[in-house]
N, C-alpha and C. Protein backbone atom coordinates (compact mmCIF):
# COMPACT_ATOMS: atom_id res chain seq x y z
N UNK A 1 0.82 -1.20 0.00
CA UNK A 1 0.00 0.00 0.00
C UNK A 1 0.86 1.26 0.00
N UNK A 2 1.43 1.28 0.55
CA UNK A 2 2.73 2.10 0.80
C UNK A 2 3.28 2.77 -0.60
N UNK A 3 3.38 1.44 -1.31
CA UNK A 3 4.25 1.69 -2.69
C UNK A 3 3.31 1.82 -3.52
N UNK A 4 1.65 2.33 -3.40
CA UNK A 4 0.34 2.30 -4.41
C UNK A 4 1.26 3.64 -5.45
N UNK A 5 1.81 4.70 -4.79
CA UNK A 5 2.23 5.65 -6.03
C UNK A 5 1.49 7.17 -5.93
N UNK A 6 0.18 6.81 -5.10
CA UNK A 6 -0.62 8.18 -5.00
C UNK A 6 -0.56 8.90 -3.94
N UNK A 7 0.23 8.95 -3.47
CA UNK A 7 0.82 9.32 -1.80
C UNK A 7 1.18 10.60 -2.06
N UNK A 8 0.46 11.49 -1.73
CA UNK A 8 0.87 13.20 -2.21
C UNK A 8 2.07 13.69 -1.18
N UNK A 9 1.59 12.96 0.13
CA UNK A 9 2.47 13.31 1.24
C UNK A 9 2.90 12.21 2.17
N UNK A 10 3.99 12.22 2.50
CA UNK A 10 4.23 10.72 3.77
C UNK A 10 5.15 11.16 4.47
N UNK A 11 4.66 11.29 5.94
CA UNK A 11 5.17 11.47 7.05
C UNK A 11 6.11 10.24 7.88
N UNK A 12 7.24 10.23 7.59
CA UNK A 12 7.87 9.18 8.51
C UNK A 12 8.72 9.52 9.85
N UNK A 13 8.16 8.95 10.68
CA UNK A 13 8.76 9.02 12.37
C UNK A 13 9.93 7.86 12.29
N UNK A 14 10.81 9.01 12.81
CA UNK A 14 11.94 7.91 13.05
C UNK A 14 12.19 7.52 14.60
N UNK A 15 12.53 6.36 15.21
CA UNK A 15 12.20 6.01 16.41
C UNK A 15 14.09 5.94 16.74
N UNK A 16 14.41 6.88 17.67
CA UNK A 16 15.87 6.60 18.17
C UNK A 16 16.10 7.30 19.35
N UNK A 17 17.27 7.17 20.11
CA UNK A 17 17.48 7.89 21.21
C UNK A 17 18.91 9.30 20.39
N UNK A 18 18.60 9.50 19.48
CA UNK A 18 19.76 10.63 18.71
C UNK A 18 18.71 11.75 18.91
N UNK A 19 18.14 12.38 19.60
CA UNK A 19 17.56 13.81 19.35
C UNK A 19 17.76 14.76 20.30
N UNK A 20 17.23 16.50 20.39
CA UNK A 20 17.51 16.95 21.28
C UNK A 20 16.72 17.87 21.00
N UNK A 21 16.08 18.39 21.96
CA UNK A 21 15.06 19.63 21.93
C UNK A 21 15.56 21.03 22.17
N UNK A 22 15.31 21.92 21.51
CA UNK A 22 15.74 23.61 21.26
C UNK A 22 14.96 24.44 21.10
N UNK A 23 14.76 25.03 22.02
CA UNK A 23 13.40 26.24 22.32
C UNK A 23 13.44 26.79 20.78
N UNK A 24 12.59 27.02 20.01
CA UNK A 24 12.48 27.58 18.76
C UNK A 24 13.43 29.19 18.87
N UNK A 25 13.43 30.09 19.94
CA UNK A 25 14.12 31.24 20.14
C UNK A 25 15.09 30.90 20.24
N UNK A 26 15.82 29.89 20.52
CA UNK A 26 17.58 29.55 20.52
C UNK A 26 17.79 28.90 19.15
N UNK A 27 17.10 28.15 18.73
CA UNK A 27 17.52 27.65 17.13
C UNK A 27 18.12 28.07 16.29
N UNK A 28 19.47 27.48 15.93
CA UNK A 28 19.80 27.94 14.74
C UNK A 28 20.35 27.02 13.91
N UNK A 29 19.84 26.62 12.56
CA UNK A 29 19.40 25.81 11.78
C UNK A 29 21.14 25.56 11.65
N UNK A 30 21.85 26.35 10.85
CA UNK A 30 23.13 25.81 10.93
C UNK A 30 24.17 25.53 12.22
N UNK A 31 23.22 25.37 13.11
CA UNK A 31 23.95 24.59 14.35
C UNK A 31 23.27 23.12 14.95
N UNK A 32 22.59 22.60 14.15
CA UNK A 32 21.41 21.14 14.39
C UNK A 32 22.80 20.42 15.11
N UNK A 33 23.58 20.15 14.23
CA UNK A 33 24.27 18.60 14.88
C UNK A 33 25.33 19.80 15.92
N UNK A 34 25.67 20.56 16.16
CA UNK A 34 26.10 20.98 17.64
C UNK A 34 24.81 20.64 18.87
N UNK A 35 23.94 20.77 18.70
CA UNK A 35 22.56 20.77 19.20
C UNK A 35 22.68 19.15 20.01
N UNK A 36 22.43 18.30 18.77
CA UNK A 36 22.36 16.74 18.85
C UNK A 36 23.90 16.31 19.64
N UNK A 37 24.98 16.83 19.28
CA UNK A 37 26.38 16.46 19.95
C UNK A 37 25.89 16.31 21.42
N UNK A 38 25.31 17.65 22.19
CA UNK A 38 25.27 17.40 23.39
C UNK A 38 24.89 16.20 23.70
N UNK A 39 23.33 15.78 23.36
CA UNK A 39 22.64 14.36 23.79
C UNK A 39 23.52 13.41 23.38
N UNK A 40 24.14 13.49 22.31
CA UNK A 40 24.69 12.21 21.23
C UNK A 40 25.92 12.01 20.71
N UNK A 41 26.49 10.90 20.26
CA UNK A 41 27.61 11.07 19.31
C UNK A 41 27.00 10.96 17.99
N UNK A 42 27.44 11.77 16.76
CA UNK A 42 26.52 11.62 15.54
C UNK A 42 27.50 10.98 14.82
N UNK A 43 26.90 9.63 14.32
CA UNK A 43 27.90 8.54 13.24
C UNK A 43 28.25 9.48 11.99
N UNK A 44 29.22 8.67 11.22
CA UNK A 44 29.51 9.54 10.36
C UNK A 44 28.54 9.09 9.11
N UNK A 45 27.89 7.84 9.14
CA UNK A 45 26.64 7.66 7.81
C UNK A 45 25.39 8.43 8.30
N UNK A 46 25.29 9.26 9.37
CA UNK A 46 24.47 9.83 9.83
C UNK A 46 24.04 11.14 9.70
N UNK A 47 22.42 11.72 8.92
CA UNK A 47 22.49 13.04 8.85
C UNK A 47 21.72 13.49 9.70
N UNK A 48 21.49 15.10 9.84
CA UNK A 48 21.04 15.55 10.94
C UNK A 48 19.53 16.62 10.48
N UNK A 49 18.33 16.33 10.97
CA UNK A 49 17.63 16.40 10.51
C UNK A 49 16.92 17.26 11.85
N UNK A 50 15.70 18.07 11.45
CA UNK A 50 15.26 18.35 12.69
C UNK A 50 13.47 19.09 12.40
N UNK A 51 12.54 19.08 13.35
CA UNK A 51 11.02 19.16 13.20
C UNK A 51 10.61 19.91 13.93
N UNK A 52 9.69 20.48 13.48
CA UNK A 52 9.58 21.96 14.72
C UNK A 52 7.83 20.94 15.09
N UNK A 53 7.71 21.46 16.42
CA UNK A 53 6.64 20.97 17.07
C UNK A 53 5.52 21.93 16.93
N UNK A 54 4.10 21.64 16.45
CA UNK A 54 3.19 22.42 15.99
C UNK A 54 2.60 22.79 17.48
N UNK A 55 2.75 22.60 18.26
CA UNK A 55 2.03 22.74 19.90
C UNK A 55 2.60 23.70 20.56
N UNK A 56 3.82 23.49 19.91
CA UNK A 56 4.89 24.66 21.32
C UNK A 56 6.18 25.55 20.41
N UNK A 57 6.91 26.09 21.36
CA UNK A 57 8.17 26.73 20.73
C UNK A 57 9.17 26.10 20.96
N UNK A 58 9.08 24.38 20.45
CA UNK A 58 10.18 23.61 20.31
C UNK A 58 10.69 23.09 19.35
N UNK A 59 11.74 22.96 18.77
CA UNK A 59 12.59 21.90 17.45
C UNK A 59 12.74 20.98 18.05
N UNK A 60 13.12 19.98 17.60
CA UNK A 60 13.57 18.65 17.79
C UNK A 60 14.34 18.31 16.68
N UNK A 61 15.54 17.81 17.08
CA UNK A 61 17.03 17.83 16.68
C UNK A 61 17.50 16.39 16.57
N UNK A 62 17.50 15.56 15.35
CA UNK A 62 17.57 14.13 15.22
C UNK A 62 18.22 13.86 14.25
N UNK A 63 18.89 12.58 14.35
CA UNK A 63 19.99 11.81 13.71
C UNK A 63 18.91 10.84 12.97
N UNK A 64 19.48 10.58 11.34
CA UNK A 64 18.98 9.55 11.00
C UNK A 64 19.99 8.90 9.73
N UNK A 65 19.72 7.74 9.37
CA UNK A 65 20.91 7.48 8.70
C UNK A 65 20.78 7.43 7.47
N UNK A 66 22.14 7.93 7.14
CA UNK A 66 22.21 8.64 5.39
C UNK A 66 21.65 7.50 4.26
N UNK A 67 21.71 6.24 4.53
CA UNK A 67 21.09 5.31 3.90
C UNK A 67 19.92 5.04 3.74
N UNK A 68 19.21 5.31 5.12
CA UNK A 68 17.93 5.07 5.13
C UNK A 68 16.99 6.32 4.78
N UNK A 69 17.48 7.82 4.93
CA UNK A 69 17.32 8.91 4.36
C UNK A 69 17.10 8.55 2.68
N UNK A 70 18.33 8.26 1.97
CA UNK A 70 18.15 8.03 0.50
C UNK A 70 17.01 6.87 -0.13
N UNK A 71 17.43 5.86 0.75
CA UNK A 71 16.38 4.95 0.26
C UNK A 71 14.90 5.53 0.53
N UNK A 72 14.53 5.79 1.35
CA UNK A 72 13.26 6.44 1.09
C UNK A 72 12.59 7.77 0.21
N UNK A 73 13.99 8.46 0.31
CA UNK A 73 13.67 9.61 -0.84
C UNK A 73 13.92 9.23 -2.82
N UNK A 74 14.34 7.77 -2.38
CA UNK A 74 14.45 7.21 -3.68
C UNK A 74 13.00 6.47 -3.78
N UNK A 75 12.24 5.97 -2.81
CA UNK A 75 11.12 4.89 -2.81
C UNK A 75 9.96 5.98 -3.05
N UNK A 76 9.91 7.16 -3.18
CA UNK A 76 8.69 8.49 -2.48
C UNK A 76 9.11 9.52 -3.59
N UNK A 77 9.89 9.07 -4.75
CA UNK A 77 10.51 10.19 -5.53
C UNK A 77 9.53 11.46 -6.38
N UNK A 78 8.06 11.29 -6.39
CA UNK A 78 7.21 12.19 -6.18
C UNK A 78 6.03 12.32 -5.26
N UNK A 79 6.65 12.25 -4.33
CA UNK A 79 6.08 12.17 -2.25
C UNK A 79 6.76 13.50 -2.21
N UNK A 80 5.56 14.03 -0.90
CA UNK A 80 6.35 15.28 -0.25
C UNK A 80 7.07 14.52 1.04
N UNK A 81 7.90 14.28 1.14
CA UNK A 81 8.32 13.84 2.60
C UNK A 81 8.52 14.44 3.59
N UNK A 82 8.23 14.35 4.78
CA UNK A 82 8.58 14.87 5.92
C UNK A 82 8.78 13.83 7.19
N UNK A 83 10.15 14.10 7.91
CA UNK A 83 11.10 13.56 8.80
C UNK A 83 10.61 14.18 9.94
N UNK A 84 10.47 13.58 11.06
CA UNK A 84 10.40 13.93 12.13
C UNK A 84 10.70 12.68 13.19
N UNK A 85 10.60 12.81 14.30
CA UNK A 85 11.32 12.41 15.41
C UNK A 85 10.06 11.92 16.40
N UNK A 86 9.72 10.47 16.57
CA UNK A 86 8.95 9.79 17.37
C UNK A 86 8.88 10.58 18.51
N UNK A 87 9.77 11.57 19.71
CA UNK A 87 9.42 12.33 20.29
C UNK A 87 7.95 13.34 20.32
N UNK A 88 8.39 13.99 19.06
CA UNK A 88 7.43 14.81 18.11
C UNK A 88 6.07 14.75 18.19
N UNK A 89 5.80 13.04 17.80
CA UNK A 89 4.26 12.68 18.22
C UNK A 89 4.06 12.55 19.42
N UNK A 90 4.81 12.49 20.25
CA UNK A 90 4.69 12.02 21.73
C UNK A 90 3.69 13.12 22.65
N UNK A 91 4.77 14.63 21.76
CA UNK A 91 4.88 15.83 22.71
C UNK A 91 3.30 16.29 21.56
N UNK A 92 3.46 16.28 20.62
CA UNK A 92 2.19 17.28 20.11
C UNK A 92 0.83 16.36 20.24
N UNK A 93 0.76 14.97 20.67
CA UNK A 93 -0.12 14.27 21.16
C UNK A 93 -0.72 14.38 22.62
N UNK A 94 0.07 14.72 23.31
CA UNK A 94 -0.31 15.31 24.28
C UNK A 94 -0.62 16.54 24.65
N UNK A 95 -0.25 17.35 23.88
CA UNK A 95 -0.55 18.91 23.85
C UNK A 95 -1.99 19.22 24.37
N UNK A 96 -3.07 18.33 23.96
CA UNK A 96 -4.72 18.96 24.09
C UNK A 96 -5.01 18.07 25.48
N UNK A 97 -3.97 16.81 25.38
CA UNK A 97 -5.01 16.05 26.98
C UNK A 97 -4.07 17.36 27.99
N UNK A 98 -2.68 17.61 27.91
CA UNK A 98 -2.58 18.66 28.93
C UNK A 98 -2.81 19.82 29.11
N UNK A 99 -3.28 20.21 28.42
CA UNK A 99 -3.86 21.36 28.20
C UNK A 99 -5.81 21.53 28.93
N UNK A 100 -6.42 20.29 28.95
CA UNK A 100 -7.13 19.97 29.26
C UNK A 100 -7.40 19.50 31.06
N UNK A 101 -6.37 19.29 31.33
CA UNK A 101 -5.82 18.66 32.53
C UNK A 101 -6.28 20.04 33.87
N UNK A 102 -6.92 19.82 34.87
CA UNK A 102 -6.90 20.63 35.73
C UNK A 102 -5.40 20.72 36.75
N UNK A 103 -5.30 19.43 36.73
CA UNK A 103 -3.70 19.26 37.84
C UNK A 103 -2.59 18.89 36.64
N UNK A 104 -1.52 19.21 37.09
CA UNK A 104 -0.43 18.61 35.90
C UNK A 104 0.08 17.53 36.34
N UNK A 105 -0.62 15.87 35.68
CA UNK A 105 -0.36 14.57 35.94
C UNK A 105 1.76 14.46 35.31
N UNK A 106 2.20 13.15 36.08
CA UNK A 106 3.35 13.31 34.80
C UNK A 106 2.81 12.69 33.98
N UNK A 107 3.59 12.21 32.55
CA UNK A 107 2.79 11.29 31.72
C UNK A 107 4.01 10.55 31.39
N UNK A 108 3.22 9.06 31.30
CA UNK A 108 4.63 7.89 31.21
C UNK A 108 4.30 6.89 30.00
N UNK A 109 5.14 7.19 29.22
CA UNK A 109 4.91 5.93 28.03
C UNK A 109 5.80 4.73 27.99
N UNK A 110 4.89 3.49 28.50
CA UNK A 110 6.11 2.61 28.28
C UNK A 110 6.44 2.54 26.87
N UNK A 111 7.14 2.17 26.27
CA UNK A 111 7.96 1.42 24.88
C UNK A 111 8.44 0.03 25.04
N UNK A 112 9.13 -0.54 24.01
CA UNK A 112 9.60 -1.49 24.61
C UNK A 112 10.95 -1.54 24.78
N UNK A 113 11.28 -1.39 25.78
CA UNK A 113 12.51 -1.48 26.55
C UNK A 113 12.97 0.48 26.87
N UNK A 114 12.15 0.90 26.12
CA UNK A 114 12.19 2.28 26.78
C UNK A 114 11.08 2.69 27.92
N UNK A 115 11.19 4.10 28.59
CA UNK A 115 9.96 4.52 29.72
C UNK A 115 10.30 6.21 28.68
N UNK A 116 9.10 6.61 28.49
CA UNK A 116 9.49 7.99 28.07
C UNK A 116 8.75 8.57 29.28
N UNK A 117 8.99 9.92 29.56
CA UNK A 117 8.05 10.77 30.63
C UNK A 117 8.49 12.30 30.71
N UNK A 118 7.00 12.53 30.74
CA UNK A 118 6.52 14.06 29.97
C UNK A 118 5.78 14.75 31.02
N UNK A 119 6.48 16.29 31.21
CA UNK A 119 5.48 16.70 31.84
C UNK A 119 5.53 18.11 31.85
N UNK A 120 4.16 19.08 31.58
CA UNK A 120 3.53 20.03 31.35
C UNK A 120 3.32 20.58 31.85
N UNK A 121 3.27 22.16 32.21
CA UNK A 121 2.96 23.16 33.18
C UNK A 121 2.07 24.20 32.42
N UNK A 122 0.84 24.58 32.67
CA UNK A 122 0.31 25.17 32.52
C UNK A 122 0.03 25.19 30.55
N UNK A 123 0.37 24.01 30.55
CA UNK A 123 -0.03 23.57 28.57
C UNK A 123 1.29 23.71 28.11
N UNK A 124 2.49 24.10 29.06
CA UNK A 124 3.89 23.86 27.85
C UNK A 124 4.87 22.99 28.95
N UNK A 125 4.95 22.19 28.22
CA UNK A 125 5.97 20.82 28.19
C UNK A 125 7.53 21.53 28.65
N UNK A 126 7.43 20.96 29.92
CA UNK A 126 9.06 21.70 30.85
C UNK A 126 9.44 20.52 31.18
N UNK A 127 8.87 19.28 30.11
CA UNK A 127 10.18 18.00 30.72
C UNK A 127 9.75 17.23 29.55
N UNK A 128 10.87 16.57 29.12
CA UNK A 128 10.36 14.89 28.43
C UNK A 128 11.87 14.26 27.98
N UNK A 129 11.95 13.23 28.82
CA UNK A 129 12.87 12.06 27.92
C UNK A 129 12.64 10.93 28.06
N UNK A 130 13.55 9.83 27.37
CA UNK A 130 13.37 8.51 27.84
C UNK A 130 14.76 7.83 27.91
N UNK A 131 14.18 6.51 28.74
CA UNK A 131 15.17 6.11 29.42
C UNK A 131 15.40 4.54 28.87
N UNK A 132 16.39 4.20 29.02
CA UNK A 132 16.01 3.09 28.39
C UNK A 132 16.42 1.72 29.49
N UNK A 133 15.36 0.85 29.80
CA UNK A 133 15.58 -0.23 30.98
C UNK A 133 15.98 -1.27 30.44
N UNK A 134 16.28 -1.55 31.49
CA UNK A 134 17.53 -2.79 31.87
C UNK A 134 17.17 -3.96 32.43
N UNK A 135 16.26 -3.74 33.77
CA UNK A 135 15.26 -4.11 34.42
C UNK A 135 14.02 -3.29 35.49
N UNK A 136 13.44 -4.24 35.68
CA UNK A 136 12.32 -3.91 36.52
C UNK A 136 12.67 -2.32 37.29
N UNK A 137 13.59 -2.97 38.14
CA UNK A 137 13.43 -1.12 38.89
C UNK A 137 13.92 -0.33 38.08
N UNK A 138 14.25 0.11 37.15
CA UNK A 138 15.01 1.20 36.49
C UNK A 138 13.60 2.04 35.91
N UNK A 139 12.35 1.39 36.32
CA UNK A 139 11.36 2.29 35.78
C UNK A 139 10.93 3.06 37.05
N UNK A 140 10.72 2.52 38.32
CA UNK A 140 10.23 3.43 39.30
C UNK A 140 12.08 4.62 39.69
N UNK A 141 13.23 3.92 39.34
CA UNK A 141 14.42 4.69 39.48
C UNK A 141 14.05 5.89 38.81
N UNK A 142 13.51 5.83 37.91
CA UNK A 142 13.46 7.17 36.38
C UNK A 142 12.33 7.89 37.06
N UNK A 143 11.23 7.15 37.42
CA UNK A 143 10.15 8.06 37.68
C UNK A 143 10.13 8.83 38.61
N UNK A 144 10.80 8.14 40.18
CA UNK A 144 11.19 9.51 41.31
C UNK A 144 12.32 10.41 40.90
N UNK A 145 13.01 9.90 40.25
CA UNK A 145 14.10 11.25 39.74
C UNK A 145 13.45 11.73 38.77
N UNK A 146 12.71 11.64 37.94
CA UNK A 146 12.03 12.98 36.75
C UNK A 146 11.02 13.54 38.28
N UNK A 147 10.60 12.85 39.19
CA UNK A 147 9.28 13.57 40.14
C UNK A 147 10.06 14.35 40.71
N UNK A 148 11.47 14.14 41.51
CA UNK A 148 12.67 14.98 42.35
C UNK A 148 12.82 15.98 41.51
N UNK A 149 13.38 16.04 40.50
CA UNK A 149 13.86 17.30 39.40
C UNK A 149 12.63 17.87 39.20
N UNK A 150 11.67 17.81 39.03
CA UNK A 150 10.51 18.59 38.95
C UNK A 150 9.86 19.14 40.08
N UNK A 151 10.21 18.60 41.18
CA UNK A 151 9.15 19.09 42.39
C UNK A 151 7.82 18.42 42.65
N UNK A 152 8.04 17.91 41.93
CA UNK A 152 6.23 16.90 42.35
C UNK A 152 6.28 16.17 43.14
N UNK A 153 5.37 15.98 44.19
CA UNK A 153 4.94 14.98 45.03
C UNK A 153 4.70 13.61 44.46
N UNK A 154 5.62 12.37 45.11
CA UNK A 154 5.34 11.27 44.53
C UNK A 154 3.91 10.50 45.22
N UNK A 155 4.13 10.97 45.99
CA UNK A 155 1.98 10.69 46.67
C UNK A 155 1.31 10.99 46.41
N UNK A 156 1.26 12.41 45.72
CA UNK A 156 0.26 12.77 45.04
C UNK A 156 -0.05 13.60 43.84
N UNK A 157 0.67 13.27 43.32
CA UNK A 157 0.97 13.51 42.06
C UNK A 157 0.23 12.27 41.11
N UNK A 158 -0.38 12.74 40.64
CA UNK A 158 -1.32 11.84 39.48
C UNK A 158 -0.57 11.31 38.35
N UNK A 159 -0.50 9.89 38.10
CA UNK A 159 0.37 9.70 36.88
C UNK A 159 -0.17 9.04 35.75
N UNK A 160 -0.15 9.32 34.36
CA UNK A 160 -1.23 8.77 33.69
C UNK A 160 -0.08 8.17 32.77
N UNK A 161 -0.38 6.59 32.59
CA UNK A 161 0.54 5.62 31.91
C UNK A 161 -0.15 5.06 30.81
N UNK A 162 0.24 4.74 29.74
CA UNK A 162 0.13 4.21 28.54
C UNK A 162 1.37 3.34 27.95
N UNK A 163 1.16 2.22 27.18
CA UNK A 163 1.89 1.99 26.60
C UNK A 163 1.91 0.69 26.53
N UNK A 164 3.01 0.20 26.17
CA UNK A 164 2.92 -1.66 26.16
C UNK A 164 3.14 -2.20 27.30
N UNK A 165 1.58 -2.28 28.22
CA UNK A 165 1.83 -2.55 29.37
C UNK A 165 0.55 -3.12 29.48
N UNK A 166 0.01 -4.47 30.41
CA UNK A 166 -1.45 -4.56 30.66
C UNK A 166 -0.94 -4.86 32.24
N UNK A 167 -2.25 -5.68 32.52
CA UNK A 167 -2.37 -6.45 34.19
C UNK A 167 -2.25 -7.24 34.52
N UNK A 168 -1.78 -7.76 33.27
CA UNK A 168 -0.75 -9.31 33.26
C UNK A 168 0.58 -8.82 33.08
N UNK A 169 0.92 -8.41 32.73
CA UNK A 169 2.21 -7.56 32.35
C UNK A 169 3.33 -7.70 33.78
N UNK A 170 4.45 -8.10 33.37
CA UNK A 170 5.02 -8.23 34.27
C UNK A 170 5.55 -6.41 35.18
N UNK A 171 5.46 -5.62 34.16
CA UNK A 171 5.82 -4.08 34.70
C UNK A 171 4.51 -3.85 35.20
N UNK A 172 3.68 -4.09 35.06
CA UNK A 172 2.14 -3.90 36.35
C UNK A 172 2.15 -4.36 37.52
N UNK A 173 2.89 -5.03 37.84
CA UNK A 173 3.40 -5.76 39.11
C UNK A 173 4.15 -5.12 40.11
N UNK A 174 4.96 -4.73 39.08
CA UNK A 174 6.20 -3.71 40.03
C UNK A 174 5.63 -2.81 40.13
């Protein structure tokens, strides 16, 4: 379906831990991979790509690889393409539930083998990363240190979780 040919536009999310967020007022386009250096080391088949967030006054600053860049701009060769950064959906997906929110919950996405966690003040996003586990505790480890660095009460602080997780799930347990 993908390859039907009538695809005016195709949006592809790239899923990695290479990105870095830049208040849109500090941005400057010919400084992306200084940006990404901090979070990252950038390979050398690696280009540097970056997505401004429709919700807020943030870029997002991402590595993707020069191979997989071409091959798709070779597979889409009259596609509009646009690159952005699995972060991206994370943060402008949540934009309307926090914004909506009377208290500011954190918000926790499991992944698999990642924990991402996001959290919002008054409708703009003053936290989000992810972490990537190892085991079991390294998810409640991440969650009182993003609650410590933020100031939130871990008693009562509301936390709203999603992700690849049920009640069989062995991370429902812990």
């Amino acid at each position: 379906l993908l390859l039907a040919g009538f695809w005016q536009r195709v949006i592809i999310s790239i899923k990695n831990s290479k990105f870095a967020q830049v208040p849109t007022a500090l941005f400057v386009e010919e400084s992306a991979a200084e940006y990404l250096k901090i979070n990252a080391a950038l390979a050398p088949d690696e280009n540097v790509l970056w997505s401004r967030h429709g919700g807020d006054d943030l870029i997002t600053v991402f590595a993707v690889q020069r191979a997989l860049l071409a091959w798709l701009q070779q597979l889409y060769v009259n596609t509009q393409l646009t690159f952005t950064h699995q972060s991206v959906a994370l943060v402008e997906g949540l934009f309307p539930v926090a914004a909506s929110q009377r208290d500011e919950p954190l918000y926790i996405y499991v992944d698999r083998f990642k924990l991402h966690i996001l959290a919002f003040r008054q409708g703009k996003l003053v936290y989000y990363n992810q972490f990537l586990i190892k085991q079991f505790a390294d998810y409640v480890k991440y969650i009182m240190v993003v609650m410590k660095g933020l100031g939130m009460d871990a008693e009562k602080t509301r936390v709203i979780l999603w992700g690849y997780i049920g009640k069989n799930s062995p991370h429902y347990q812990e």
